[in-house]
PDB file of N, CA and C in Angstrom:
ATOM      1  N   UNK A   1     -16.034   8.357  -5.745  1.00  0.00           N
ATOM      2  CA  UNK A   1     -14.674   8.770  -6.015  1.00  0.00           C
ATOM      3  C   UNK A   1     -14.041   9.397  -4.765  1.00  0.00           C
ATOM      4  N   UNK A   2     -15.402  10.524  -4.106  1.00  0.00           N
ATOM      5  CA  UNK A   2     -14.358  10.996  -3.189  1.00  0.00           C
ATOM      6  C   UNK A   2     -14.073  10.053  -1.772  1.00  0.00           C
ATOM      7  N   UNK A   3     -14.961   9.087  -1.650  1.00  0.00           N
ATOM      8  CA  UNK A   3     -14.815   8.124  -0.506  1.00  0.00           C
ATOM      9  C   UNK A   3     -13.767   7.281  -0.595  1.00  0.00           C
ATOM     10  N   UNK A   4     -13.107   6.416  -2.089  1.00  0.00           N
ATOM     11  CA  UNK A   4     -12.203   6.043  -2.593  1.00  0.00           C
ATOM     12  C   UNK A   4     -10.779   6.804  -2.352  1.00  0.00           C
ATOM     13  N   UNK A   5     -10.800   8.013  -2.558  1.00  0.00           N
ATOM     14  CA  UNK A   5      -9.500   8.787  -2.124  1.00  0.00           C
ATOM     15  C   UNK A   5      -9.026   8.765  -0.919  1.00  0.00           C
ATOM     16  N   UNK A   6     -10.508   8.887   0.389  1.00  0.00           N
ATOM     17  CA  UNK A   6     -10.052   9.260   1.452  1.00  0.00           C
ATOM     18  C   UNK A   6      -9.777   7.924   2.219  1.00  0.00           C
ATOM     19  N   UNK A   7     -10.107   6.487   1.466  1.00  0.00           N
ATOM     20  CA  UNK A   7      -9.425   5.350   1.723  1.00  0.00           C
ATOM     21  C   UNK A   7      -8.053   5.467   1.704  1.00  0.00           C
ATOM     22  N   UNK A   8      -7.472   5.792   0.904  1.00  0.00           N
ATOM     23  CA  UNK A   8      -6.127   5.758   0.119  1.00  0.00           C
ATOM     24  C   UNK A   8      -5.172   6.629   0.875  1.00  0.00           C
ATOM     25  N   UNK A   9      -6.063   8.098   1.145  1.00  0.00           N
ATOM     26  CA  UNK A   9      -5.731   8.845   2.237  1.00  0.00           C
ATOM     27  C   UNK A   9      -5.342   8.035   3.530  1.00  0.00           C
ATOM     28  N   UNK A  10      -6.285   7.362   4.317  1.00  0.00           N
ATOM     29  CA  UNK A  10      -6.076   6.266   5.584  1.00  0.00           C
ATOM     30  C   UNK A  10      -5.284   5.312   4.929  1.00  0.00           C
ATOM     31  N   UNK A  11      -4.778   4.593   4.092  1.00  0.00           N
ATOM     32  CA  UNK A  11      -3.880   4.307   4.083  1.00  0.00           C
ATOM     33  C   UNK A  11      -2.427   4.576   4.143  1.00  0.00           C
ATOM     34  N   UNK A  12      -2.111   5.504   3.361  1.00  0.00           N
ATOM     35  CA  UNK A  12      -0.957   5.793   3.327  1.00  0.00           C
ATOM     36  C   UNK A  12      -0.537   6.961   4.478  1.00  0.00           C
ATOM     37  N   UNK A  13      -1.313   7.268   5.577  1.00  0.00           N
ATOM     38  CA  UNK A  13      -1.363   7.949   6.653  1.00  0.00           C
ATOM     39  C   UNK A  13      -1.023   6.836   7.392  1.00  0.00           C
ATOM     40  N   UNK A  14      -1.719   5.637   7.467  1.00  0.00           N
ATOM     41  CA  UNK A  14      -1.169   4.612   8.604  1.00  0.00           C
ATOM     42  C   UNK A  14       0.207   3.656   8.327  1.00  0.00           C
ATOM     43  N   UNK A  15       0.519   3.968   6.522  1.00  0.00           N
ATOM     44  CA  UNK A  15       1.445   3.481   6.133  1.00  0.00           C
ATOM     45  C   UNK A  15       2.713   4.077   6.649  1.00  0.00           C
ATOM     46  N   UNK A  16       2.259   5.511   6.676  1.00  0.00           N
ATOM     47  CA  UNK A  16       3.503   6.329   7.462  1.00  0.00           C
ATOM     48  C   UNK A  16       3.626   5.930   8.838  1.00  0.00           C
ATOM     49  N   UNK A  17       3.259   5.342   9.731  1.00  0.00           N
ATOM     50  CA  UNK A  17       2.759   5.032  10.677  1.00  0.00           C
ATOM     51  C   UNK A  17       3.501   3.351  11.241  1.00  0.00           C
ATOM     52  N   UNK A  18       4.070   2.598   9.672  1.00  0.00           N
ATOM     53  CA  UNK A  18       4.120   1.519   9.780  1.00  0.00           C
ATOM     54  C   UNK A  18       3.397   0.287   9.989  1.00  0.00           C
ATOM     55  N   UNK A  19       2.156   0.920   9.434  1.00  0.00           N
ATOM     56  CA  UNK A  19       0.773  -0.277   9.017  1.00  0.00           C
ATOM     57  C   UNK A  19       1.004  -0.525   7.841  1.00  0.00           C
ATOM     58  N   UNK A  20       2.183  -1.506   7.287  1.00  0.00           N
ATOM     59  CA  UNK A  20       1.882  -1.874   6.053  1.00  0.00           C
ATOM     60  C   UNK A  20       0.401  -2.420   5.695  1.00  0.00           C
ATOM     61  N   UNK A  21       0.178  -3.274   6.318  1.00  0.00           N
ATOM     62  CA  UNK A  21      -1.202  -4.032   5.876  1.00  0.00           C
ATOM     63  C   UNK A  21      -2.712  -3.416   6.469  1.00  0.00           C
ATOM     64  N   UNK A  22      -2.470  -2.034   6.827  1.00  0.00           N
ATOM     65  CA  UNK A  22      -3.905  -1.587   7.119  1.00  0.00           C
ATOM     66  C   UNK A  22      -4.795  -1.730   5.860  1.00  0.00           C
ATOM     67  N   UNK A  23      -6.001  -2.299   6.792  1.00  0.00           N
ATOM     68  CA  UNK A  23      -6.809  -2.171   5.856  1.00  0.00           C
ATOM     69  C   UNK A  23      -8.314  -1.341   5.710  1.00  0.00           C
ATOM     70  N   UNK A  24      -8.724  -0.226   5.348  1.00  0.00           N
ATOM     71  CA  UNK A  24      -9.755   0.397   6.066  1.00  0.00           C
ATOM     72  C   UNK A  24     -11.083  -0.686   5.198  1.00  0.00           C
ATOM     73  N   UNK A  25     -12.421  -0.634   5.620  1.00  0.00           N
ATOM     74  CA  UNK A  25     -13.580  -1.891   5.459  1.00  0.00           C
ATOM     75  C   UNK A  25     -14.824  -0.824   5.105  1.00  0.00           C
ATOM     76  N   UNK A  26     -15.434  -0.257   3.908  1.00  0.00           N
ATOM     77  CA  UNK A  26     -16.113   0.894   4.641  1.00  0.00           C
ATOM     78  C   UNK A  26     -17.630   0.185   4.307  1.00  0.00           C
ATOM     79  N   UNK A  27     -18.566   0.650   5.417  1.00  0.00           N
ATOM     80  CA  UNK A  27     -19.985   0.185   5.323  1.00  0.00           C
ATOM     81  C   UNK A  27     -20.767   1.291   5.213  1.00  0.00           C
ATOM     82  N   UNK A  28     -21.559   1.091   4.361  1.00  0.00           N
ATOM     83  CA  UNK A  28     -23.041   2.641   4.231  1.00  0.00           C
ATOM     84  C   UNK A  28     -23.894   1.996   4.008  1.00  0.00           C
ATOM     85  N   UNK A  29     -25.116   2.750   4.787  1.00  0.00           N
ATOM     86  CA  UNK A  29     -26.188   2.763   5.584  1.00  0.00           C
ATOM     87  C   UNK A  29     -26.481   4.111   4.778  1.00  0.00           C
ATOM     88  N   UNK A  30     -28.068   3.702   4.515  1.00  0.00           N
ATOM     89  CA  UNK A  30     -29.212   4.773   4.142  1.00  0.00           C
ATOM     90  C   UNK A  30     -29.919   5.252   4.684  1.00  0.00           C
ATOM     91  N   UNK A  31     -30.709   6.575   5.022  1.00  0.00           N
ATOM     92  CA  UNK A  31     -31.893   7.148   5.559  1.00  0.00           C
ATOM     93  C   UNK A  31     -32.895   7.398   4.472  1.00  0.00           C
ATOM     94  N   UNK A  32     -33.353   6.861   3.849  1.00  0.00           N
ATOM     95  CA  UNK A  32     -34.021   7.099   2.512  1.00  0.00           C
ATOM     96  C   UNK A  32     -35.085   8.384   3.103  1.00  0.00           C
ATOM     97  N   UNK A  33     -35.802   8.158   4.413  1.00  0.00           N
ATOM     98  CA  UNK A  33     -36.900   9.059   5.066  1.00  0.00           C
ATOM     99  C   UNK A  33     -35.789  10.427   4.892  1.00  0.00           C
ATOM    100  N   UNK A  34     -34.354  10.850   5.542  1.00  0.00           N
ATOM    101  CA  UNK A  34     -33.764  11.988   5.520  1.00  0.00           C
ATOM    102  C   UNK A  34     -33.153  12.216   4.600  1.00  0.00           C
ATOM    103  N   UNK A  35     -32.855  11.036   3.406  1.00  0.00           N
ATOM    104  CA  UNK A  35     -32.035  11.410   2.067  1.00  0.00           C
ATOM    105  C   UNK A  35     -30.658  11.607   2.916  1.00  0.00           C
ATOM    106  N   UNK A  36     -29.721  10.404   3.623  1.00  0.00           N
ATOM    107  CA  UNK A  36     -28.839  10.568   4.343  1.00  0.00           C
ATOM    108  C   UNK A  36     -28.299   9.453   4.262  1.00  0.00           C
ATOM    109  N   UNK A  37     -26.967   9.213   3.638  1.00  0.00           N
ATOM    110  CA  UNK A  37     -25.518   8.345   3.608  1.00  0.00           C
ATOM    111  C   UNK A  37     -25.022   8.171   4.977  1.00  0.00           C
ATOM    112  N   UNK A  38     -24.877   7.208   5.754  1.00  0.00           N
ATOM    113  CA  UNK A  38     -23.882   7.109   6.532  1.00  0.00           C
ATOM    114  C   UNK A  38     -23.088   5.819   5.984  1.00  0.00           C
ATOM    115  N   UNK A  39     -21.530   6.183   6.541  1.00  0.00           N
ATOM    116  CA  UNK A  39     -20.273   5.475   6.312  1.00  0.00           C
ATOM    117  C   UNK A  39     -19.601   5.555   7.928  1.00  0.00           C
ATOM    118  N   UNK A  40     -19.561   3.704   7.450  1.00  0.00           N
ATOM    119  CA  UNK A  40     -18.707   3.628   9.133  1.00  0.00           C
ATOM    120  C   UNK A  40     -17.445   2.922   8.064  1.00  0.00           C
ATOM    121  N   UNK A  41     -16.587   3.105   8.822  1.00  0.00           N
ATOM    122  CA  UNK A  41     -15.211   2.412   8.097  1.00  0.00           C
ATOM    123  C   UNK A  41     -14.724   1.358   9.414  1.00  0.00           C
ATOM    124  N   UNK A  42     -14.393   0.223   9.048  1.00  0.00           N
ATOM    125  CA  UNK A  42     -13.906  -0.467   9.896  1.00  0.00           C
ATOM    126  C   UNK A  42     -11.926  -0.604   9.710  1.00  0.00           C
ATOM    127  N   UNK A  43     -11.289  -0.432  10.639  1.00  0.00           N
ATOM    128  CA  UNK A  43     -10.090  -0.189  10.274  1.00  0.00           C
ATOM    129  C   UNK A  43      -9.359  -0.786  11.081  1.00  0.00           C
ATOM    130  N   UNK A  44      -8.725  -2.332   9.968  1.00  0.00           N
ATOM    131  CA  UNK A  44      -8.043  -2.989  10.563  1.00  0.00           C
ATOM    132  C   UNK A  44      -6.243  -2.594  10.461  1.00  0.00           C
ATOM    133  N   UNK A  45      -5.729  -1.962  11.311  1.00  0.00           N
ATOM    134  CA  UNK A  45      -4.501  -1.703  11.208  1.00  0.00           C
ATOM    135  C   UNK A  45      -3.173  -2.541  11.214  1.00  0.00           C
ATOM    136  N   UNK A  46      -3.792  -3.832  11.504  1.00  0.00           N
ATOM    137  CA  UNK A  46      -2.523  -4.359  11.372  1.00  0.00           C
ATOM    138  C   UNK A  46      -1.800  -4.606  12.038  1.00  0.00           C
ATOM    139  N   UNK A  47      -0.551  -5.374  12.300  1.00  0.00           N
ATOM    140  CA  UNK A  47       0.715  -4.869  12.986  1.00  0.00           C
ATOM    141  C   UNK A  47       1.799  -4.147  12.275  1.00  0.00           C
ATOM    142  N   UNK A  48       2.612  -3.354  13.015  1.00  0.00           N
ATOM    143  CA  UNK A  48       3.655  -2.352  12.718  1.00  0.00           C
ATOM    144  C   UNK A  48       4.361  -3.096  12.304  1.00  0.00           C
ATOM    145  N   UNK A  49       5.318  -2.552  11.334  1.00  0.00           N
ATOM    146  CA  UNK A  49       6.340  -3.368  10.450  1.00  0.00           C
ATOM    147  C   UNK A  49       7.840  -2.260  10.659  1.00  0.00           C
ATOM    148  N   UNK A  50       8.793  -2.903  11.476  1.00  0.00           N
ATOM    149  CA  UNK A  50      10.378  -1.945  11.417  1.00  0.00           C
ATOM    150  C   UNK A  50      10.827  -2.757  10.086  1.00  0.00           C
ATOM    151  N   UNK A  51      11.986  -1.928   9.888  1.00  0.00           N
ATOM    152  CA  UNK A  51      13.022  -1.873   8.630  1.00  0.00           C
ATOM    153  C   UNK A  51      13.999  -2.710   9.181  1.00  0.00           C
ATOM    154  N   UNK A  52      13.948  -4.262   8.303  1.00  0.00           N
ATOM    155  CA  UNK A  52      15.111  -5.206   9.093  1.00  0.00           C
ATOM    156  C   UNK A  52      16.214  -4.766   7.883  1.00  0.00           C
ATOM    157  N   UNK A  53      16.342  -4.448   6.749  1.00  0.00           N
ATOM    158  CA  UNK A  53      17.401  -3.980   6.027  1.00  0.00           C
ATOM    159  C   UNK A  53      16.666  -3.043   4.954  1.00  0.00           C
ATOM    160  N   UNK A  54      18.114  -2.752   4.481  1.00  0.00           N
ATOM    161  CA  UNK A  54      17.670  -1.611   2.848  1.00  0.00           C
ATOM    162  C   UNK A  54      18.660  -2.005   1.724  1.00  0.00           C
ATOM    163  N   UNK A  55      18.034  -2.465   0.585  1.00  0.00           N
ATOM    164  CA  UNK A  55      19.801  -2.314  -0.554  1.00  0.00           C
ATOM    165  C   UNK A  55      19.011  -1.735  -1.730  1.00  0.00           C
ATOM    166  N   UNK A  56      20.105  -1.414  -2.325  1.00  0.00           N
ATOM    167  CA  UNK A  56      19.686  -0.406  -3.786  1.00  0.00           C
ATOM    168  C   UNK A  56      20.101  -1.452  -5.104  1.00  0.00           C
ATOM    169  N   UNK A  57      19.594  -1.731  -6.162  1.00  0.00           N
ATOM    170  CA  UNK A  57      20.621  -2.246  -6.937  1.00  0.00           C
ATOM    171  C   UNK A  57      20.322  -1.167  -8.181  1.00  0.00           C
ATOM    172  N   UNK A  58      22.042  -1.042  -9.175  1.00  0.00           N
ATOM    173  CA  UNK A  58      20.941  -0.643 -10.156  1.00  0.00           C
ATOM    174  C   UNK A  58      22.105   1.104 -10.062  1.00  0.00           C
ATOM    175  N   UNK A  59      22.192   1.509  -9.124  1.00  0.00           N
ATOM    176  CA  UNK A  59      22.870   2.737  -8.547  1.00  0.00           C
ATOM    177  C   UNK A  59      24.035   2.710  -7.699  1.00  0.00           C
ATOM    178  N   UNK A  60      24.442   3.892  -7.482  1.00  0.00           N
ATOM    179  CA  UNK A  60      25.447   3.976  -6.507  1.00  0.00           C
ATOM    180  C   UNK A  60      24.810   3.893  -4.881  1.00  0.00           C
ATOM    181  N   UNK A  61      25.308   3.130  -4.121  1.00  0.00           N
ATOM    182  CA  UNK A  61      24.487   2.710  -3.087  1.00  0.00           C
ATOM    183  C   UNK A  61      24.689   4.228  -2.005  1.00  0.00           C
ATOM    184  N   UNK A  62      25.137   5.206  -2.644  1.00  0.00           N
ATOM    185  CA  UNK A  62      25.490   6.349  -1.155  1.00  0.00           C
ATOM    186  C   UNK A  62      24.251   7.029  -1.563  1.00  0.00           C
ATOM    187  N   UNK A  63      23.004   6.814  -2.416  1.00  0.00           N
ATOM    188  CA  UNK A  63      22.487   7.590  -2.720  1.00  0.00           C
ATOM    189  C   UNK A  63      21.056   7.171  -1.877  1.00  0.00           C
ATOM    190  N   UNK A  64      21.263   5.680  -0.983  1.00  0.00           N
ATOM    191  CA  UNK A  64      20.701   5.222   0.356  1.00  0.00           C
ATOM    192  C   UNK A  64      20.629   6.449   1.522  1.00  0.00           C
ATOM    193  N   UNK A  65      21.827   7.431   1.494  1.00  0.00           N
ATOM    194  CA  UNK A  65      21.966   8.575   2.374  1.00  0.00           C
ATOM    195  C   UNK A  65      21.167   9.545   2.487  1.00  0.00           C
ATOM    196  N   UNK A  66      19.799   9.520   1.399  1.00  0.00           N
ATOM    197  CA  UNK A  66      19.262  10.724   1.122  1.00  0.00           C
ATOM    198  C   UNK A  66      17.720   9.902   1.375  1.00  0.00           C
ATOM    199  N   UNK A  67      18.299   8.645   2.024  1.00  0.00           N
ATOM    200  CA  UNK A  67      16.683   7.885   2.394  1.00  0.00           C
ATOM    201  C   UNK A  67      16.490   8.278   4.045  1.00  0.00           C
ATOM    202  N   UNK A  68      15.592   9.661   4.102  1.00  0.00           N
ATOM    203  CA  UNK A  68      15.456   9.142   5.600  1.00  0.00           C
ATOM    204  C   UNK A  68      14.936   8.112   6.511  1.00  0.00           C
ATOM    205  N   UNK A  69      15.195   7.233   6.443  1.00  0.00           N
ATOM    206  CA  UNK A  69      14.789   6.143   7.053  1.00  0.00           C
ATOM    207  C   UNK A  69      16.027   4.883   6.825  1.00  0.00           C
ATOM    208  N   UNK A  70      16.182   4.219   8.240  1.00  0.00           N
ATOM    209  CA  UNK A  70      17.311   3.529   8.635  1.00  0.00           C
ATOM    210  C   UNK A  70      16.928   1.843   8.977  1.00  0.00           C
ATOM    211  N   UNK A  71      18.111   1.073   9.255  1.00  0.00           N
ATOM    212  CA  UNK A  71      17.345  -0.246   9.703  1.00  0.00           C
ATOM    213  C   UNK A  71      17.090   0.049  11.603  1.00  0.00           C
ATOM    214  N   UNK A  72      16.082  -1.119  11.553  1.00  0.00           N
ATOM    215  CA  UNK A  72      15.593  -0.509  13.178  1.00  0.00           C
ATOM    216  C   UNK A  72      14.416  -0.146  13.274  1.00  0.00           C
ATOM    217  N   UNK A  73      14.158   1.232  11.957  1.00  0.00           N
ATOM    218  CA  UNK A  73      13.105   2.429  12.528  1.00  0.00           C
ATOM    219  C   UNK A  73      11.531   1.562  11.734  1.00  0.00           C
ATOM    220  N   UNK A  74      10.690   2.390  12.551  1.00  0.00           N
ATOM    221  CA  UNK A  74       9.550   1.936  11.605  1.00  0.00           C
ATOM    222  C   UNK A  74       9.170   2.623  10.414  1.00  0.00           C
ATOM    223  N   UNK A  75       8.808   1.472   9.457  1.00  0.00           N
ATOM    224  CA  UNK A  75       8.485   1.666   8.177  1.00  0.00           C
ATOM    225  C   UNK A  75       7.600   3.032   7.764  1.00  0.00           C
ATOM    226  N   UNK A  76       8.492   3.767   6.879  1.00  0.00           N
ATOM    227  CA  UNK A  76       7.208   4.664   6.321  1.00  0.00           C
ATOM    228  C   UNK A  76       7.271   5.409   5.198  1.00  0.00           C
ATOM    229  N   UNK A  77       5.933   5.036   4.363  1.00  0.00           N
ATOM    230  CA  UNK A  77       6.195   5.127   3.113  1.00  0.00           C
ATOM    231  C   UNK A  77       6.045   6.216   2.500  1.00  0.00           C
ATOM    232  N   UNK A  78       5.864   7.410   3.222  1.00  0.00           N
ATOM    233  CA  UNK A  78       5.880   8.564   2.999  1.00  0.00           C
ATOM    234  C   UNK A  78       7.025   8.971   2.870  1.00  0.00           C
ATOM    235  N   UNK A  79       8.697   8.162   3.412  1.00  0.00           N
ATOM    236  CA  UNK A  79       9.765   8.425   3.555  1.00  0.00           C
ATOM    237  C   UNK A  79      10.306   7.895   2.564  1.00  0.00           C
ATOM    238  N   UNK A  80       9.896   6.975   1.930  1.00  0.00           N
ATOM    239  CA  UNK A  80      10.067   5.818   0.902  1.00  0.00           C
ATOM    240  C   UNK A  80       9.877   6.955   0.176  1.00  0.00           C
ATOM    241  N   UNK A  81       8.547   7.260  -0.508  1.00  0.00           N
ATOM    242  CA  UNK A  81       8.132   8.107  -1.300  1.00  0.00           C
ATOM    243  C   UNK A  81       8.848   8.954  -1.904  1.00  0.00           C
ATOM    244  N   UNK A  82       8.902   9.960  -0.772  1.00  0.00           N
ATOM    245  CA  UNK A  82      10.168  11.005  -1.277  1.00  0.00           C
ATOM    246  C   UNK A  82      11.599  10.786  -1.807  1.00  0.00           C
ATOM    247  N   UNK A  83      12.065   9.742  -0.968  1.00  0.00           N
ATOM    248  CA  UNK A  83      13.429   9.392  -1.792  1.00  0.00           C
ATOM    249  C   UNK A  83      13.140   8.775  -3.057  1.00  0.00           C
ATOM    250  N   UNK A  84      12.143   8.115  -3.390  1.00  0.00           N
ATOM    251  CA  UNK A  84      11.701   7.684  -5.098  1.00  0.00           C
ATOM    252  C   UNK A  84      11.769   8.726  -6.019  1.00  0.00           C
ATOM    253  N   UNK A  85      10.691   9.448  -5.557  1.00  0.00           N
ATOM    254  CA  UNK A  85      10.625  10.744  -6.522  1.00  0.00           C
ATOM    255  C   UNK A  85      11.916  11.684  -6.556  1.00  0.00           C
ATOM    256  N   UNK A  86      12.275  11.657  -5.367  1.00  0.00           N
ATOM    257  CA  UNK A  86      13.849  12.690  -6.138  1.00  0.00           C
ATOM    258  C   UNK A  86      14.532  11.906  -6.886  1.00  0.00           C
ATOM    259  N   UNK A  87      14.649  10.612  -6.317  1.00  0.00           N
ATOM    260  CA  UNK A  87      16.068   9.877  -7.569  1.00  0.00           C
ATOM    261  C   UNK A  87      15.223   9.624  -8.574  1.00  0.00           C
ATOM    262  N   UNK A  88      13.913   9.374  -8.760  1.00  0.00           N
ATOM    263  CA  UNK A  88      13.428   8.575 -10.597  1.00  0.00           C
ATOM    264  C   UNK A  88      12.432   9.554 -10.310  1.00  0.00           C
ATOM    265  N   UNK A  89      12.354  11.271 -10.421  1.00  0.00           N
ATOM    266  CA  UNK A  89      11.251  11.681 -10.594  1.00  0.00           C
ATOM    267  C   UNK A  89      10.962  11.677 -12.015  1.00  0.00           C
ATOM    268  N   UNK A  90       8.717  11.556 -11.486  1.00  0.00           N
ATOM    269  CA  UNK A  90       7.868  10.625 -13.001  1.00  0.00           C
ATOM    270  C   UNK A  90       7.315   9.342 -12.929  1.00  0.00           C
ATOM    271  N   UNK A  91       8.998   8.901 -12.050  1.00  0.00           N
ATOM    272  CA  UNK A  91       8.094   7.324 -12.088  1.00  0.00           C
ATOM    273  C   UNK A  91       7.056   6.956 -11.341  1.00  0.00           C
ATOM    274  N   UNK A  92       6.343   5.864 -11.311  1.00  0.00           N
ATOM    275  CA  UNK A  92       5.590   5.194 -10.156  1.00  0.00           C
ATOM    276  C   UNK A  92       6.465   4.822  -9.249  1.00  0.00           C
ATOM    277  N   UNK A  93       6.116   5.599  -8.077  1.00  0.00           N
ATOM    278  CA  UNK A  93       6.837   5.031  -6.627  1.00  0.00           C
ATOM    279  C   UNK A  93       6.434   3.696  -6.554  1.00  0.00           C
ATOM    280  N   UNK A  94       4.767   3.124  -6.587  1.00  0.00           N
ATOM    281  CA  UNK A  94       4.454   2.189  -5.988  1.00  0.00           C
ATOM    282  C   UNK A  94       4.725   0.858  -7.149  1.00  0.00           C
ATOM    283  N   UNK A  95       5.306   0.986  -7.947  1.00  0.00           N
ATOM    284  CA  UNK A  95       6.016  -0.170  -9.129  1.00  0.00           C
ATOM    285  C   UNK A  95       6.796  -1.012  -8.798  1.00  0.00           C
ATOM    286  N   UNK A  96       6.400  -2.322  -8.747  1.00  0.00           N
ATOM    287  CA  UNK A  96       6.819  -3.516  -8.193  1.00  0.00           C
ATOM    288  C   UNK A  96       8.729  -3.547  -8.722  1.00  0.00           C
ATOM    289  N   UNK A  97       8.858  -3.588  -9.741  1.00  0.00           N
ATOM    290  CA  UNK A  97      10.043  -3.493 -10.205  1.00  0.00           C
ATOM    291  C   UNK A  97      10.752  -2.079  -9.593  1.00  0.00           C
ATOM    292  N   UNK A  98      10.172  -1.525  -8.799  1.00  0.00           N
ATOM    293  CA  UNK A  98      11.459  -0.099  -8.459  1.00  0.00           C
ATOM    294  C   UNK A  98      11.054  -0.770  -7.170  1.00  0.00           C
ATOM    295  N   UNK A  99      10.582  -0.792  -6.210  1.00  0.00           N
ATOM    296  CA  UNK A  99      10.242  -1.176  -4.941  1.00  0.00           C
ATOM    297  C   UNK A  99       9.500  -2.563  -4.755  1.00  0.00           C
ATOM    298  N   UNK A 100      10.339  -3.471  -3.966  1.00  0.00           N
ATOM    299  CA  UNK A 100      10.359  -4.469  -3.785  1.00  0.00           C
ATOM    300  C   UNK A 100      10.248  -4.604  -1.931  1.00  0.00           C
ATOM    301  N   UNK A 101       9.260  -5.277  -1.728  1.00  0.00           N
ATOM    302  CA  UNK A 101       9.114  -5.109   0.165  1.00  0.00           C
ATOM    303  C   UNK A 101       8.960  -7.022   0.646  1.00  0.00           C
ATOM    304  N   UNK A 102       9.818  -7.090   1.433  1.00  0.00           N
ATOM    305  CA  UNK A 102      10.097  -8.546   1.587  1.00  0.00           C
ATOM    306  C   UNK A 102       9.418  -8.560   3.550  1.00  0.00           C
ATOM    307  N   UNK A 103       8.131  -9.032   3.461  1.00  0.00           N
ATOM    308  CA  UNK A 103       7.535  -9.048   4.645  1.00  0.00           C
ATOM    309  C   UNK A 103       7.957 -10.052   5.644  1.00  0.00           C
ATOM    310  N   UNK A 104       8.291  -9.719   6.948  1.00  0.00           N
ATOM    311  CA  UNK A 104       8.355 -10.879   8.176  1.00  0.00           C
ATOM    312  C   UNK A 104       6.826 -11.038   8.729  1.00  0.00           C
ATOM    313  N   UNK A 105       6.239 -11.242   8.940  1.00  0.00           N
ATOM    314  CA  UNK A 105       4.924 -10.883   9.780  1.00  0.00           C
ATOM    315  C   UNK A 105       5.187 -11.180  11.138  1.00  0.00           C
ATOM    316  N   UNK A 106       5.601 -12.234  10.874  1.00  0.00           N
ATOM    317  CA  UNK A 106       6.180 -13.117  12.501  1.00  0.00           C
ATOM    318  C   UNK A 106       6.873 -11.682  13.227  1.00  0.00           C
ATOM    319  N   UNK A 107       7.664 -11.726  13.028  1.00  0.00           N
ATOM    320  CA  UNK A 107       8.725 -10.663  13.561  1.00  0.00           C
ATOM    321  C   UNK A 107       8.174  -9.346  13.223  1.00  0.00           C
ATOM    322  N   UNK A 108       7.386  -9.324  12.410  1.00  0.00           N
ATOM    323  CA  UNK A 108       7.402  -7.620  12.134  1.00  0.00           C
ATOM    324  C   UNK A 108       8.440  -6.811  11.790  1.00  0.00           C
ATOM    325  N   UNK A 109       8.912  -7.644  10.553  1.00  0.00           N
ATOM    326  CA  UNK A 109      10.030  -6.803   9.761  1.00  0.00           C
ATOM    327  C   UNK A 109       9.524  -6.821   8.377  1.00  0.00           C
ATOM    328  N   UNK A 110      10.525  -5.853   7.657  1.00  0.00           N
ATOM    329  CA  UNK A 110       9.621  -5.338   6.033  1.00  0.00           C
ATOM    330  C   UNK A 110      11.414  -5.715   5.892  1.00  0.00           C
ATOM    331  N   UNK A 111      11.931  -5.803   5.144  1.00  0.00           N
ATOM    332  CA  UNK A 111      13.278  -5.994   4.107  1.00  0.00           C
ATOM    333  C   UNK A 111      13.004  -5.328   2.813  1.00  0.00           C
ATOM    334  N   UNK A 112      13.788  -3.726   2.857  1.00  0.00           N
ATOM    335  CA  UNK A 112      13.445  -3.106   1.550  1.00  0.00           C
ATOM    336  C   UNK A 112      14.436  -3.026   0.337  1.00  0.00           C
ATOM    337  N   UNK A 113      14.015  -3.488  -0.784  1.00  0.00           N
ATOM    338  CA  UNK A 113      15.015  -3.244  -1.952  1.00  0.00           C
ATOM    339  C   UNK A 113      14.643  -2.390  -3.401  1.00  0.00           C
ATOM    340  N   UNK A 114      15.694  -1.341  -3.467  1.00  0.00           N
ATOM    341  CA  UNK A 114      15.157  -0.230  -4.848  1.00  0.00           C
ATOM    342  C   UNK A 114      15.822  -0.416  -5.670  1.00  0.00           C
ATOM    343  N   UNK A 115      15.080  -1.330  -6.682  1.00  0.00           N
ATOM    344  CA  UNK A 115      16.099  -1.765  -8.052  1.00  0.00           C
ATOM    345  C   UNK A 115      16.169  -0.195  -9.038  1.00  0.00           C
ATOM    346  N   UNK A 116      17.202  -0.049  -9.496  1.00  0.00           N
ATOM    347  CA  UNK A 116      16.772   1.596 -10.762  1.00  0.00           C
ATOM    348  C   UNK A 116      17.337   0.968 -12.051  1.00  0.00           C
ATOM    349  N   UNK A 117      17.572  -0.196 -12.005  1.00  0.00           N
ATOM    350  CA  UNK A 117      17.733  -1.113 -13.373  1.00  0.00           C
ATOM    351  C   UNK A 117      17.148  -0.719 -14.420  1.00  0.00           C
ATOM    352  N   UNK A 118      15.667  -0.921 -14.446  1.00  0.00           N
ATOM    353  CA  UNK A 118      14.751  -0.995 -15.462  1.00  0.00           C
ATOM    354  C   UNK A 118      14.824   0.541 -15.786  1.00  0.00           C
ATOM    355  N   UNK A 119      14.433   1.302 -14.916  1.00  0.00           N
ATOM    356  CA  UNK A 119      14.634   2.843 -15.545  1.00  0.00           C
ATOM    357  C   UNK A 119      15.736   3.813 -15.997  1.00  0.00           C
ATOM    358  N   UNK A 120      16.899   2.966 -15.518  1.00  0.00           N
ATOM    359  CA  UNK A 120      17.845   3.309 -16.091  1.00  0.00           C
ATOM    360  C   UNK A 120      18.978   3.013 -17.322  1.00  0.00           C
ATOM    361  N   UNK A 121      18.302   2.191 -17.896  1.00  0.00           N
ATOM    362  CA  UNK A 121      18.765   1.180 -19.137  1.00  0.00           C
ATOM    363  C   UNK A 121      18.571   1.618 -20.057  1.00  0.00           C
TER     364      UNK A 121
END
């Protein structure tokens, strides 16, 4: 459980970071003679992903103003995050239907869209 968290942890640390697609790999190794776990994590980061746009549907779009994060900058979902939870706090930030991420890979662009349709109906 707690090795599982601190995956999730490296993720969304490199997500802030603009590693959408990091992926951490983890390997353990035994000392059965010392009664000893080792964990190597292999950590593929990816390439960085900038913000080629943002739209809201669903809301009043000035409420984009309270997203810190712009087109241009690199992606981060820690920034994402927070603007979720203030406008739909409760919900799942990471819910396909509230957040929608439209990947370039080529280019290294993310295209973000926050529907508030469904939760607001």
């Amino acid at each position: 459980m707690a090795i599982a968290k601190g995956l999730e942890n490296l993720r969304y640390a490199y997500g802030a970071l603009g590693y959408i697609k990091f992926t951490p790999v983890p390997s353990t190794t035994f000392n059965d003679e010392k009664k000893l776990a080792f964990l190597e994590i292999d950590m593929d980061e990816g390439k960085r992903f900038y913000v080629s746009s943002i739209g809201i549907v669903g809301a009043d779009p000035q409420v984009l103003n309270d997203l810190l994060l712009t087109k241009g900058e690199v992606h981060n979902v820690r920034l994402v995050n927070l603007f979720l939870r203030k406008h739909l706090p409760g919900a799942d930030v990471n819910d396909p239907r509230i957040q929608q991420r439209s990947l370039d890979e080529r280019n290294g662009t993310v295209a973000l869209t926050f529907d508030f349709r469904s939760l607001t109906e």
